[in-house]
N, C-alpha and C. Protein backbone atom coordinates (compact mmCIF):
# COMPACT_ATOMS: atom_id res chain seq x y z
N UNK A 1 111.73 134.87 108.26
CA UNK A 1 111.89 135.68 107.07
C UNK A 1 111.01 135.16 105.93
N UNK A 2 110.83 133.76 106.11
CA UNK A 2 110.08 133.67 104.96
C UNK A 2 108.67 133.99 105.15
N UNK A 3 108.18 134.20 106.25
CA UNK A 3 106.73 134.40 106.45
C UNK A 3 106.58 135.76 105.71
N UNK A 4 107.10 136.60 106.24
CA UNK A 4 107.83 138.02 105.32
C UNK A 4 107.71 137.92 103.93
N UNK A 5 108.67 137.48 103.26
CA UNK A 5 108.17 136.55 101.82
C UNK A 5 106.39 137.03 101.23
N UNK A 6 106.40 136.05 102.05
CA UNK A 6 105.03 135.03 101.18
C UNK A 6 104.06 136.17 101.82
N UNK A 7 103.91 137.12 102.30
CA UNK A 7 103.16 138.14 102.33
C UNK A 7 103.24 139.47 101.79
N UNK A 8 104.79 139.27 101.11
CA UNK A 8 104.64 140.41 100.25
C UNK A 8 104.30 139.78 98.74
N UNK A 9 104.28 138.60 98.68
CA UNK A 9 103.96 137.63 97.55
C UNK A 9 102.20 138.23 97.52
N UNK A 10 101.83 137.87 98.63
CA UNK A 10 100.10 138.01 98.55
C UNK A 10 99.71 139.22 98.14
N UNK A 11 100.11 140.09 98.80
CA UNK A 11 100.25 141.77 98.73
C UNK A 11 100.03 142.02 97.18
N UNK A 12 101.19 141.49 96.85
CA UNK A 12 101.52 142.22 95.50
C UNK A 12 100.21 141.47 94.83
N UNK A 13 100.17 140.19 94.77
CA UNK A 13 98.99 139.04 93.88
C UNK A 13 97.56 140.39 94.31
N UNK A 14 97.20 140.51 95.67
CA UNK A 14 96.04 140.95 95.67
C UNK A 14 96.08 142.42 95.35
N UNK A 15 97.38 143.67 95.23
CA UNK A 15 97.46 144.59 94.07
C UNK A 15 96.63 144.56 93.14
N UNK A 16 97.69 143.38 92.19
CA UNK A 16 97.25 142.87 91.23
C UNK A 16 95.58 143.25 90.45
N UNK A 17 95.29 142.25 91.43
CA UNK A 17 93.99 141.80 91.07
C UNK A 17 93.32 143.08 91.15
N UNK A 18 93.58 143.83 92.10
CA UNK A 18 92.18 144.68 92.35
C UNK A 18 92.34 145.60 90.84
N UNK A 19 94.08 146.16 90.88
CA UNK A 19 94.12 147.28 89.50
C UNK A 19 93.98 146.57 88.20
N UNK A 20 93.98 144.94 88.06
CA UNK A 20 94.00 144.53 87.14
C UNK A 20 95.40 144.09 86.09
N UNK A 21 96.75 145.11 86.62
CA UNK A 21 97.89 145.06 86.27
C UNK A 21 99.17 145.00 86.76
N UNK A 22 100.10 144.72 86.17
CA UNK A 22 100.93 144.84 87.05
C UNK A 22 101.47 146.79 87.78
N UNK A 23 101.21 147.29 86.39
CA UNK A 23 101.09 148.54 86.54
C UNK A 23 100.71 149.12 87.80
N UNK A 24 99.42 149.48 87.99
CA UNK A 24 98.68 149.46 88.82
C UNK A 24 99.29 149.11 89.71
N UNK A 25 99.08 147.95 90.02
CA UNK A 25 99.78 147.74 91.20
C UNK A 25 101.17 148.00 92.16
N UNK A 26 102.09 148.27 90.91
CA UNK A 26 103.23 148.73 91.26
C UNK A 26 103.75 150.28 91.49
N UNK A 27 102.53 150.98 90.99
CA UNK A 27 102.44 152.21 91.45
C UNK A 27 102.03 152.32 92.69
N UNK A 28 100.92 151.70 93.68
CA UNK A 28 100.44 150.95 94.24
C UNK A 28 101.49 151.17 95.78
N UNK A 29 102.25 150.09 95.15
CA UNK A 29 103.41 149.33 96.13
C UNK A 29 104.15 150.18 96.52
N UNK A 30 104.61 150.86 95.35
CA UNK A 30 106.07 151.80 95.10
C UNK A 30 107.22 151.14 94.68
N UNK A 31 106.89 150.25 93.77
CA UNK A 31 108.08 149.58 93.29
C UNK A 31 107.80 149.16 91.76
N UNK A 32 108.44 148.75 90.66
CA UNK A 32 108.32 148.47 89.51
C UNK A 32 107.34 147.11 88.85
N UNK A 33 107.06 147.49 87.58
CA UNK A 33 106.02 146.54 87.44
C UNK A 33 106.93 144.95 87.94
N UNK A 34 107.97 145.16 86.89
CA UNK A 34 108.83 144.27 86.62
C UNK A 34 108.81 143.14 88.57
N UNK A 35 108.87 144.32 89.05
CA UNK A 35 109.21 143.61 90.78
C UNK A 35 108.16 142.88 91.21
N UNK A 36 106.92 143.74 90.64
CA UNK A 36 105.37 143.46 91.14
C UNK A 36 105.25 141.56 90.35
N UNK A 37 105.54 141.86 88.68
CA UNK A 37 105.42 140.39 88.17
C UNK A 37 106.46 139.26 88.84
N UNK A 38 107.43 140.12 89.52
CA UNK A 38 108.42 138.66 89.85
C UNK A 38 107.77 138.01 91.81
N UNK A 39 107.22 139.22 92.17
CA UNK A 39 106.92 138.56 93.56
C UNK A 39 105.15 137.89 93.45
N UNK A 40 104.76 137.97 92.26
CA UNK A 40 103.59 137.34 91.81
C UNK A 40 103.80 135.78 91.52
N UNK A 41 105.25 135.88 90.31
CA UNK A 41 105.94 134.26 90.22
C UNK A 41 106.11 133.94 91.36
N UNK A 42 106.44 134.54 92.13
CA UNK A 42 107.33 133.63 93.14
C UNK A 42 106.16 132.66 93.86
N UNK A 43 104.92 133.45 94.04
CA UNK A 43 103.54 133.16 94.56
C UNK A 43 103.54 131.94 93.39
N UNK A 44 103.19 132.18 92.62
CA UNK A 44 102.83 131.38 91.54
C UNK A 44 103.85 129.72 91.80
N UNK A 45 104.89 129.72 92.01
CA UNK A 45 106.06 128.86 92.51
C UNK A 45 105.53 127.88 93.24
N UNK A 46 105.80 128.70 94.51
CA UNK A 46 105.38 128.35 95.90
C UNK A 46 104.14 127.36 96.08
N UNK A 47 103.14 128.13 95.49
CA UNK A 47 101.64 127.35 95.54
C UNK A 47 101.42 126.15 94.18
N UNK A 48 102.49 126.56 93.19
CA UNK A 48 102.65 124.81 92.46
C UNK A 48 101.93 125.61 91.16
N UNK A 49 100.69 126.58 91.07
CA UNK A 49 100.74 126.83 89.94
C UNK A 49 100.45 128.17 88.89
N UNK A 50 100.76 128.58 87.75
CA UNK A 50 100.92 129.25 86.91
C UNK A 50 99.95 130.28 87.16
C-alpha cells in the first residue's frame, strides 16, 4: 500500500509542475487543490525536504 502512496505523491508533484499549480493540477487529477497540496507535503515529508 505504501508503494501506492508514494506514486500518487509523484503523480500529483509531477501535475504540479507541468501546470505550474496546484490548480491545474487538480483539475488534472480530479480531485481538489487542497488534496493535490497535501499529497505534494506528504512527498515533501517522505524525501526530508520542503
Amino acid at each position: 500500500m505504501r508503494s501506492l502512496n508514494r506514486l500518487k505523491w509523484l503523480h500529483a508533484f509531477e501535475a504540479t509542475a507541468r501546470h505550474g499549480s496546484f490548480t491545474g493540477a487538480a483539475q488534472e487529477l480530479g480531485v481538489t487543490p487542497a488534496a493535490v497540496g497535501q499529497l505534494v507535503r506528504s512527498l515533501e515529508d517522505w524525501v526530508g525536504h520542503p
